[in-house]
Structures are given as structure tokens and as C-alpha cells.
Protein backbone atom coordinates (compact mmCIF):
# COMPACT_ATOMS: atom_id res chain seq x y z
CA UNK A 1 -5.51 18.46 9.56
CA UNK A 2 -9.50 18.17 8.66
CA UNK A 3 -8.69 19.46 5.21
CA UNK A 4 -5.63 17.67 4.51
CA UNK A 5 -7.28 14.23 5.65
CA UNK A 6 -10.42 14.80 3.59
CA UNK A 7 -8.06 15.92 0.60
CA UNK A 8 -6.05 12.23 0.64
CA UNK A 9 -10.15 10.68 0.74
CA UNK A 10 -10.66 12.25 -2.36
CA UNK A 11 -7.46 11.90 -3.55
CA UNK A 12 -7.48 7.87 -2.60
CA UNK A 13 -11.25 7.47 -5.18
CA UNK A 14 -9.78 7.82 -8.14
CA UNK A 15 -7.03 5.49 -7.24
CA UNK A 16 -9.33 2.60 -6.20
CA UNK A 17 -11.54 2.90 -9.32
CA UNK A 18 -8.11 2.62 -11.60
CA UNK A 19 -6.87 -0.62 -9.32
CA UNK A 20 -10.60 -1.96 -9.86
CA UNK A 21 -10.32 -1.37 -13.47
CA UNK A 22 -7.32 -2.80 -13.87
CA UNK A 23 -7.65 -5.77 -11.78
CA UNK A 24 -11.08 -6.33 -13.83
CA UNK A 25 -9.57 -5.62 -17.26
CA UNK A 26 -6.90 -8.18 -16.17
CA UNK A 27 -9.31 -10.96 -14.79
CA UNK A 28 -11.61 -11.23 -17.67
CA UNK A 29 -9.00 -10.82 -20.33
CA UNK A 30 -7.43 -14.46 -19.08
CA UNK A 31 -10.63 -15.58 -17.70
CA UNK A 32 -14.05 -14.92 -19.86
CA UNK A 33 -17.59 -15.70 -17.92
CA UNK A 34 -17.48 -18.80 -19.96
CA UNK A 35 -14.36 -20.17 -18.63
CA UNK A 36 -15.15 -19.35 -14.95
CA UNK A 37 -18.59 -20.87 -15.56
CA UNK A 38 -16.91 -24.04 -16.74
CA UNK A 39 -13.76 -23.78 -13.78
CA UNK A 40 -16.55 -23.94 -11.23
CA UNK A 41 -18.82 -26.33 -12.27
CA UNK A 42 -15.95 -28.29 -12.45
CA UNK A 43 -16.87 -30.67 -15.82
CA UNK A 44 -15.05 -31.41 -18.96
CA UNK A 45 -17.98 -31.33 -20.79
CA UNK A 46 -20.92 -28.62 -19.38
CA UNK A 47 -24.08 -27.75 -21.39
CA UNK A 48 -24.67 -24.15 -22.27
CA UNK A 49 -27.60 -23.98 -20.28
CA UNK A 50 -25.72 -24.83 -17.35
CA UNK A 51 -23.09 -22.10 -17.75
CA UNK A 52 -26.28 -19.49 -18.61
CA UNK A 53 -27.67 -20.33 -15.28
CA UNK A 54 -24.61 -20.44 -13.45
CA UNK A 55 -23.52 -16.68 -15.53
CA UNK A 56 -27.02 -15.49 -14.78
CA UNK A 57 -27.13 -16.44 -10.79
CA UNK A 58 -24.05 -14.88 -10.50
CA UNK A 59 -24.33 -11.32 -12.57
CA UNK A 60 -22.38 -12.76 -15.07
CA UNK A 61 -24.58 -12.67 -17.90
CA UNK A 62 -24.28 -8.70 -18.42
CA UNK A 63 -22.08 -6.84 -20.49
CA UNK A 64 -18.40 -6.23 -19.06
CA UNK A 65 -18.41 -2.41 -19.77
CA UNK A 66 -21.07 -0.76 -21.98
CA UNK A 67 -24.41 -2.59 -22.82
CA UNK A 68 -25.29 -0.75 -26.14
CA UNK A 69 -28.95 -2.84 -25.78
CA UNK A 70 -29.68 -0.66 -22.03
CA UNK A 71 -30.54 3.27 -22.64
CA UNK A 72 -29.14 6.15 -21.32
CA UNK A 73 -27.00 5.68 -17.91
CA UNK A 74 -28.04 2.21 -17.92
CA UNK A 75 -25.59 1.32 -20.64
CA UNK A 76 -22.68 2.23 -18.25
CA UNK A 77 -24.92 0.57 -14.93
CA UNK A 78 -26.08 -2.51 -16.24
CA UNK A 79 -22.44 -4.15 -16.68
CA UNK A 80 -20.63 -6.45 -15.14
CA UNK A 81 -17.77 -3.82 -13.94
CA UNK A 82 -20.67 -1.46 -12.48
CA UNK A 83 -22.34 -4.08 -10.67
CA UNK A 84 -18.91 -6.20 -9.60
CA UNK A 85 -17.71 -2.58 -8.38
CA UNK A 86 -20.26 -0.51 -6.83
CA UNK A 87 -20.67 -2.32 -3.49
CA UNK A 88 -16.91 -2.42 -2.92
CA UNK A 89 -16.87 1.34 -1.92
CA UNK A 90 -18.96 0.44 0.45
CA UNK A 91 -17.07 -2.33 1.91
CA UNK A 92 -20.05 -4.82 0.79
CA UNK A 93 -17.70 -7.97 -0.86
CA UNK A 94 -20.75 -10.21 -1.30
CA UNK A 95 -20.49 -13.99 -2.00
CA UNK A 96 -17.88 -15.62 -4.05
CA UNK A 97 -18.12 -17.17 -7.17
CA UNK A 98 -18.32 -20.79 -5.00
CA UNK A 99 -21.27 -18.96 -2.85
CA UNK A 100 -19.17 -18.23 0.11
CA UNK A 101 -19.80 -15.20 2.11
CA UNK A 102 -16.44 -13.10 1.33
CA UNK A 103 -16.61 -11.02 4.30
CA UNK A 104 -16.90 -13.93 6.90
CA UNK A 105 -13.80 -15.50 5.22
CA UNK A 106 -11.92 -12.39 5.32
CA UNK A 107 -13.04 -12.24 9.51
CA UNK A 108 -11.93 -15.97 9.80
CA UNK A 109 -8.69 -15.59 8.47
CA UNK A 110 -7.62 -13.02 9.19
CA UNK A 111 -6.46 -13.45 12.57
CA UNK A 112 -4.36 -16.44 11.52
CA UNK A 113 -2.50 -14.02 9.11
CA UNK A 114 -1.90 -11.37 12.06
CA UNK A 115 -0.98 -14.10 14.45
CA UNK A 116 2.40 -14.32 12.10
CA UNK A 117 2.62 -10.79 10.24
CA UNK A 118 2.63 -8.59 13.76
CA UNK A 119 5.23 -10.33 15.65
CA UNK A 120 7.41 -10.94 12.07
CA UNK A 121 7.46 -7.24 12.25
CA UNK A 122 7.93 -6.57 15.95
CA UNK A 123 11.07 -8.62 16.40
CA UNK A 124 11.94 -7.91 12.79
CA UNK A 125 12.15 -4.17 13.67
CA UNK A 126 14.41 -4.55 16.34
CA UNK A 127 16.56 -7.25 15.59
CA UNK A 128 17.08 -5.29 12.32
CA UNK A 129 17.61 -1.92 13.80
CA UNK A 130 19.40 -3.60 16.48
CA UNK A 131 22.16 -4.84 14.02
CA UNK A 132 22.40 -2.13 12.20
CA UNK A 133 23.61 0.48 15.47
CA UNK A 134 26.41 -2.16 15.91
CA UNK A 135 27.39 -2.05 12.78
CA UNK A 136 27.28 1.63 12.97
CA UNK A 137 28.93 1.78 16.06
CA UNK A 138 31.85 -0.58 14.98
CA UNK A 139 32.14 1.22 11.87
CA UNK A 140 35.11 0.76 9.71
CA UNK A 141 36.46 -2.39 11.72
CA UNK A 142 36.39 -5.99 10.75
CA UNK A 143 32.98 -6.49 12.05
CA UNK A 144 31.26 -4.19 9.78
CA UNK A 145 32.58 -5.86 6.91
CA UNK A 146 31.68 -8.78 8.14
CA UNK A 147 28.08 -7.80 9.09
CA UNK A 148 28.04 -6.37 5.50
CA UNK A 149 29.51 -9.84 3.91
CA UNK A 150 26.62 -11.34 6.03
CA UNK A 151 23.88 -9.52 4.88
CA UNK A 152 24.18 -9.49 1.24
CA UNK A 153 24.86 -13.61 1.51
CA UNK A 154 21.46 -13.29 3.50
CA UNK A 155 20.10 -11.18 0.77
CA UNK A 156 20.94 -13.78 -2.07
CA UNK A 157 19.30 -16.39 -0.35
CA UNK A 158 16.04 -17.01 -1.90
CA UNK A 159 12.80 -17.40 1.10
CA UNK A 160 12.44 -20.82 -0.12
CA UNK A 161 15.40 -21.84 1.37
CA UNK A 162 14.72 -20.72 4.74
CA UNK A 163 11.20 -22.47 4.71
CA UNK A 164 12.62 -25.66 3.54
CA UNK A 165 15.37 -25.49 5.51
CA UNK A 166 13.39 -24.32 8.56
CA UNK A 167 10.98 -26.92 8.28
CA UNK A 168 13.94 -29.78 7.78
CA UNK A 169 15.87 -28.27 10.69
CA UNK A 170 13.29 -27.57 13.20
CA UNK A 171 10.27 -29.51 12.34
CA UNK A 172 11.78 -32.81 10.91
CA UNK A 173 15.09 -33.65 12.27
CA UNK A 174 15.22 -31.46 15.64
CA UNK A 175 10.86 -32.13 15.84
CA UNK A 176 10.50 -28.79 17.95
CA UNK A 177 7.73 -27.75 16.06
CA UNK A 178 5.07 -28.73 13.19
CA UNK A 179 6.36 -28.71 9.80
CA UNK A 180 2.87 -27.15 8.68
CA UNK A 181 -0.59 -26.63 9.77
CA UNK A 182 -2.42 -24.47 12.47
CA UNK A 183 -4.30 -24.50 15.44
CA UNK A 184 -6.98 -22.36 17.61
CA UNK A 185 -5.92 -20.93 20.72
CA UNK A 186 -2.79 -21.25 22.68
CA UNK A 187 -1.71 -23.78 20.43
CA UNK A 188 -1.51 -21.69 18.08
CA UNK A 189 1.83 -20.89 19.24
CA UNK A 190 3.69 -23.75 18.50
CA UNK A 191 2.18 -23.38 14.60
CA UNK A 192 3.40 -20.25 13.85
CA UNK A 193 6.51 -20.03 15.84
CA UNK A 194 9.20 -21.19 12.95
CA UNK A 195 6.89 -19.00 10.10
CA UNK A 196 7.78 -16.05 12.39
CA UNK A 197 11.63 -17.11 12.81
CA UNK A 198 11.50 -17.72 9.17
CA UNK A 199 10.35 -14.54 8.35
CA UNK A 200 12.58 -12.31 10.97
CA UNK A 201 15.53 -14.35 9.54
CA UNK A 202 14.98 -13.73 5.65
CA UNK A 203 14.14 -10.03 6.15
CA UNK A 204 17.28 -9.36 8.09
CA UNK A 205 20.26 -8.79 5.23
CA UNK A 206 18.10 -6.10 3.65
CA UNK A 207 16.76 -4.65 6.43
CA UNK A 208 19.99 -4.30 8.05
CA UNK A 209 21.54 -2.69 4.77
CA UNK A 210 18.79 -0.21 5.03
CA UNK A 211 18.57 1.12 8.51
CA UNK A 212 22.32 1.13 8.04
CA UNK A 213 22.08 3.48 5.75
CA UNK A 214 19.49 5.70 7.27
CA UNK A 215 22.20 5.85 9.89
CA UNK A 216 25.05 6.52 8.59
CA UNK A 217 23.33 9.15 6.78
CA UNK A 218 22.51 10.81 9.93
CA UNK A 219 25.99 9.99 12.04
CA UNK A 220 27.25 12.23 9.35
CA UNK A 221 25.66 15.53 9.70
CA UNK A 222 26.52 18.58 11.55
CA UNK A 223 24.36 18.19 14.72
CA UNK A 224 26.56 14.65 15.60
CA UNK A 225 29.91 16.14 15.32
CA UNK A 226 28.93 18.85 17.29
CA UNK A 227 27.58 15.98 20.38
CA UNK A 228 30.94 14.20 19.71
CA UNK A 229 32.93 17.77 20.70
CA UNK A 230 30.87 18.37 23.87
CA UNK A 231 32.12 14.65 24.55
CA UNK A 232 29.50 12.78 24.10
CA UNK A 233 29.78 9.07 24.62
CA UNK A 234 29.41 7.28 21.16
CA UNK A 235 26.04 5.02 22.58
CA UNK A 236 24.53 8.23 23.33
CA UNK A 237 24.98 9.82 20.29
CA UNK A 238 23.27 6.68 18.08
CA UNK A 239 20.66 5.90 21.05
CA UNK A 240 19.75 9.84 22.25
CA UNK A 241 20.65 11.86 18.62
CA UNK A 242 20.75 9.47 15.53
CA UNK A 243 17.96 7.13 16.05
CA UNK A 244 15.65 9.93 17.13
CA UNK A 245 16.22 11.69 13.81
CA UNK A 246 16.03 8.52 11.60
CA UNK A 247 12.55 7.76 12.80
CA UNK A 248 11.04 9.31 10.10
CA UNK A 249 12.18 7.30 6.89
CA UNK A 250 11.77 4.07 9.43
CA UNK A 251 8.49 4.79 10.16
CA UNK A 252 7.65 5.73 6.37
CA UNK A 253 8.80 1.99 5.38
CA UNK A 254 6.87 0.50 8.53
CA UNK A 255 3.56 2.45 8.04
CA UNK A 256 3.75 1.32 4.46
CA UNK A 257 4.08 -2.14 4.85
CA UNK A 258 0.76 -2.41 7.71
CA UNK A 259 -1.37 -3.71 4.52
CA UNK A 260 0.94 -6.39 4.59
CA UNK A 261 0.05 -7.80 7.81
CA UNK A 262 -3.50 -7.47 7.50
CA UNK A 263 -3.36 -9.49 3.69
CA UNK A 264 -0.96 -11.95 5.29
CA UNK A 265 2.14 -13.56 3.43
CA UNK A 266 1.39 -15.29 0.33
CA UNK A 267 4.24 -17.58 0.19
CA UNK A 268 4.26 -18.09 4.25
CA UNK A 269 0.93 -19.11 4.58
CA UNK A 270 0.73 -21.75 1.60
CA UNK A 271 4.26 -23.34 2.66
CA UNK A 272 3.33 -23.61 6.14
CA UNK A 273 -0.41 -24.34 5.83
CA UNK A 274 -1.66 -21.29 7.10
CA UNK A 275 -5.11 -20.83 6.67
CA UNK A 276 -4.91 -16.95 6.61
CA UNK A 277 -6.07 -14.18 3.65
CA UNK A 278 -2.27 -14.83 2.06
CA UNK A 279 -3.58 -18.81 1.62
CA UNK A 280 -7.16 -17.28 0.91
CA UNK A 281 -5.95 -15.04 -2.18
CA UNK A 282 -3.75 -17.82 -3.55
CA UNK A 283 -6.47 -20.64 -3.61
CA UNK A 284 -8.61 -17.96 -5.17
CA UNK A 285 -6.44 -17.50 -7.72
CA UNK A 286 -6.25 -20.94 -8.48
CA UNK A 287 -9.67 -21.53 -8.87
CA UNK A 288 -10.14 -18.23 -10.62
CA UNK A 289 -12.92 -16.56 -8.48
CA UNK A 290 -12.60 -13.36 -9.85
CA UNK A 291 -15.10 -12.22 -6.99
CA UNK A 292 -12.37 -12.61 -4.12
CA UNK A 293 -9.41 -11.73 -6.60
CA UNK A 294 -11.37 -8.53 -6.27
CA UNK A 295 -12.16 -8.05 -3.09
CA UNK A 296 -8.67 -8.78 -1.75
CA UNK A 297 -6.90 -6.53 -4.37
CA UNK A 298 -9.37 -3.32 -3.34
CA UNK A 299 -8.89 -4.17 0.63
CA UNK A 300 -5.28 -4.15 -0.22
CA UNK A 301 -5.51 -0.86 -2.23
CA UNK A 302 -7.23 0.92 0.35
CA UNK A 303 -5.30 -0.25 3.39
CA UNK A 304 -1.99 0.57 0.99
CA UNK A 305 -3.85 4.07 1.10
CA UNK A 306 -4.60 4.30 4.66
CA UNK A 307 -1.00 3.33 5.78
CA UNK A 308 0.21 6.32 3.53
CA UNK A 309 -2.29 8.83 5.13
CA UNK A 310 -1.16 7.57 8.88
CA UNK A 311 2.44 7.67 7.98
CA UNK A 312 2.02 11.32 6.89
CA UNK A 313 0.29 11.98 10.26
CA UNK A 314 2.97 10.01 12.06
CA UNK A 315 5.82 12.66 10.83
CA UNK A 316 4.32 14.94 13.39
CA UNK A 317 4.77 12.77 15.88
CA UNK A 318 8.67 11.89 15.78
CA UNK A 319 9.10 15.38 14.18
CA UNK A 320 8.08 18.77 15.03
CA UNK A 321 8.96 20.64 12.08
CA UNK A 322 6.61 18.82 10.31
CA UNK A 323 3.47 20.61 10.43
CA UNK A 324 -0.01 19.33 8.18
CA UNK A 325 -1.06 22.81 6.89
């Protein structure tokens, strides 16, 4: 287990200096120094030696890549990528581009953005799998084909809908909750109770389709047949034999996703005036601070990474045949 966990570590390096490369290539192809300079000092019309000083305060005022003026292994560590990069492998984010501590920010919000991804994914989980056993279990009846009919209409329907019709519904006409916004504490509940119904309600078409199929997959095999002759009630075959057997590809799908709730929803949180890492990212974006655009996309890589390595030591879990040599 030692080996195989320090292999994936070395493994996962590699990976995070490509993202960072690309995510840097990326960033400065739209968005020279010059331009960033100019997007933060936010006038039409800024003197040169403004943008030096604000480029030179910043790191900014170093090659991207290669600095052919800088001898030997300086030419590859006095760049902008070298010093932008270094510290991230270390977890160090720095400041943003606007001077604000990155890591603080990230610590702030991102309870806010686990306040609605953990319980979207609880009660999406078992509504979802919940669903799909009746639909199972009523196989080849009018009800699956009308659970079916149901999902891919829920499918079609874009997440805007749900938002705006969510916040019409429930926050304007019916006034049960806030349209937007959020607050500390308990009262936090009422803020991010119709992003979470929202987001349980949108997910369920495909996630019914695909535990269905995981399933119906396994109702199908050998193992079932042979619990329906011993006379096995049909509940106890999906709850004891089938569901057991499917945890596997569920919890390869779950595992993978746990980035997710720790970078928050990017359209959830700006709709509903969340101030969480999804908000965060976006408003980053917007005012092109390349030094959060970077931070967020490495935490993401590497959590994406983790929830892979944890989802390969989960198999042994729900499965022993699986064995990490």
C-alpha cells in the first residue's frame, strides 16, 4: 500500500507541472503583464511607469519562460513561470494580483461552498440511488417508462431554469426563502436551502439514468438468478446482493467528484450570491488575476488527484478481491 501510494505522488508531479503550464501558457497568451497592469490599476489612460512599478512589485517584470540575459540555471529560475510556480508545490498561494492574501480567502470561503456542495451530494446520492432501485424493481412496467420519460425531460432542462425558476417559485412568489445572499451561522440555513434543492433537483435525470444502469447491469448476472431460485424476495436481492456489488463504480463517480465540493459550484454560487471559492474563481476571472486563476486551478488539480488515489483505496473497502499489490 506504502509503495503504491508513494507511486500515485510521483505519478501526480508531473501532472501538476503540465496543468500549471497550461493554465500559464493560457493566462498570458489572452492576458500580457501589460494588460493586467492596466486591468488593475483600473485607468483608461496609465503611464508606463505606473505599469513598471505595478509589473515590478508584483514579479511581473521577468521573463515568462527563459531569460536569455540570466546565466546558467538562472535563465530557466528567473521567469515569471518559475517564480509564479515554485511555491505552489508547497501549498504557499501568496497574495493576489489586488494584494489579497490568497490563502485566507480560500479559508473564508470555503466553508460557504461546503455548506451547499456536501449536503447537494448527500441527499443527491440517495434520492438518486433511491429512484433508480424503483425503477429497477418495477422494471418493464409503466412506471419505468415513465421514470425514464422523466429523467431525460429533467436532463434537457438547462440549470438555469431551475435557479430562475427556484428563485421565482420559492423566494419571490411563495417568499419561503431569500432569492440570493448568505449569512453566518444558523442563518445560514435559510440561504442555502433552495441552492441545495436546486442542485439535488437538476442532478437527478442523469443520475438516475446512471445508477440505473449500474443496476441493471448487475440484476443481470449469474449470482442474482441464482438468489431469485433459492426464493429470494426481489427487495432483498437489490438491497442485500445488487447494491452491495454496484458500490464500486458509485463510489468511483463520488470519490471523483469530492474536488467539487471543496471548489464550490461556479454557476450556484454567482446566481445565488454565494460568497464561496465557485464566486471567488469567477470574480477572479473577471478581473483577470492570473495569481488566483492559478492557485484555484492547481488546488483543483491536486484534490482531482487525491480523490483518484482515495477512490482506488476505497475499492478495498466495498470489495475484497481488490487487493493494492
Amino acid at each position: 500500500m506504502t509503495q503504491y501510494l508513494l507511486r500515485r505522488v510521483l505519478y501526480a508531479f508531473p501532472i501538476l507541472v503540465g496543468v500549471n503550464l497550461i493554465t500559464f501558457a493560457l493566462f498570458f497568451v489572452v492576458n500580457p503583464p501589460d494588460d493586467m497592469a492596466r486591468m488593475q490599476l483600473g485607468h483608461k489612460h496609465v503611464t508606463q511607469e505606473a505599469i513598471e512599478k505595478w509589473k515590478h512589485e508584483r514579479g511581473y517584470d521577468l521573463p515568462l519562460l527563459f531569460n536569455t540575459q540570466a546565466q546558467g540555471m538562472q535563465r530557466l529560475t528567473q521567469t515569471i513561470f518559475f517564480q509564479k510556480s515554485v511555491n505552489l508545490f508547497l501549498f504557499r498561494f501568496g497574495r493576489s494580483d489586488s494584494g489579497r492574501d490568497i490563502v485566507a480567502d480560500i479559508k473564508e470561503r470555503m466553508g460557504p461552498s461546503l455548506a451547499i456542495a456536501v449536503p447537494t451530494l448527500l441527499l443527491g446520492l440517495i434520492v438518486n440511488i433511491t429512484f433508480a432501485l424503483l425503477l429497477v424493481f418495477f422494471r418493464r412496467t409503466h412506471f419505468e417508462l415513465s421514470g425514464l420519460a422523466a429523467c431525460v425531460v429533467l436532463m434537457s432542462t438547462s440549470a438555469l431554469f431551475y435557479i430562475i425558476a427556484g428563485q421565482y417559485l420559492f423566494g419571490k412568489v411563495m417568499k419561503l426563502v431569500p432569492i440570493s445572499g448568505y449569512g453566518g451561522g444558523m442563518s445560514a440555513i435559510k440561504f442555502v436551502l433552495l441552492p441545495v434543492l436546486v442542485g439535488v433537483v437538476s442532478g437527478i435525470g442523469s443520475g438516475v439514468r446512471w445508477y440505473r444502469t449500474l443496476f441493471v447491469e448487475e440484476i443481470e448476472k449469474d449470482y442474482v438468478r441464482t438468489a431469485r431460485a433459492k426464493g429470494l424476495t426481489e427487495p432483498k436481492i437489490l438491497f442485500r446482493h445488487v447494491l452491495p456489488n454496484a458500490l464500486i463504480p458509485i463510489l468511483t463517480g463520488v470519490v471523483a467528484i469530492l474536488p467539487l465540493l471543496f471548489l464550490g459550484s461556479l454557476l450556484t454560487e454567482s446566481f445565488f450570491g454565494i460568497p464561496g471559492l465557485g464566486s471567488y474563481t469567477i470574480d477572479a476571472i473577471s478581473r483577470q488575476d492570473f495569481a488566483i486563476v492559478r492557485a484555484m486551478v492547481f488546488l483543483g488539480s491536486a484534490l482531482y488527484i487525491l480523490g483518484l488515489v482515495l477512490t482506488d483505496i476505497s475499492y478495498t473497502l466495498v470489495d475484497p478481491r481488490v487487493r493494492l499489490e
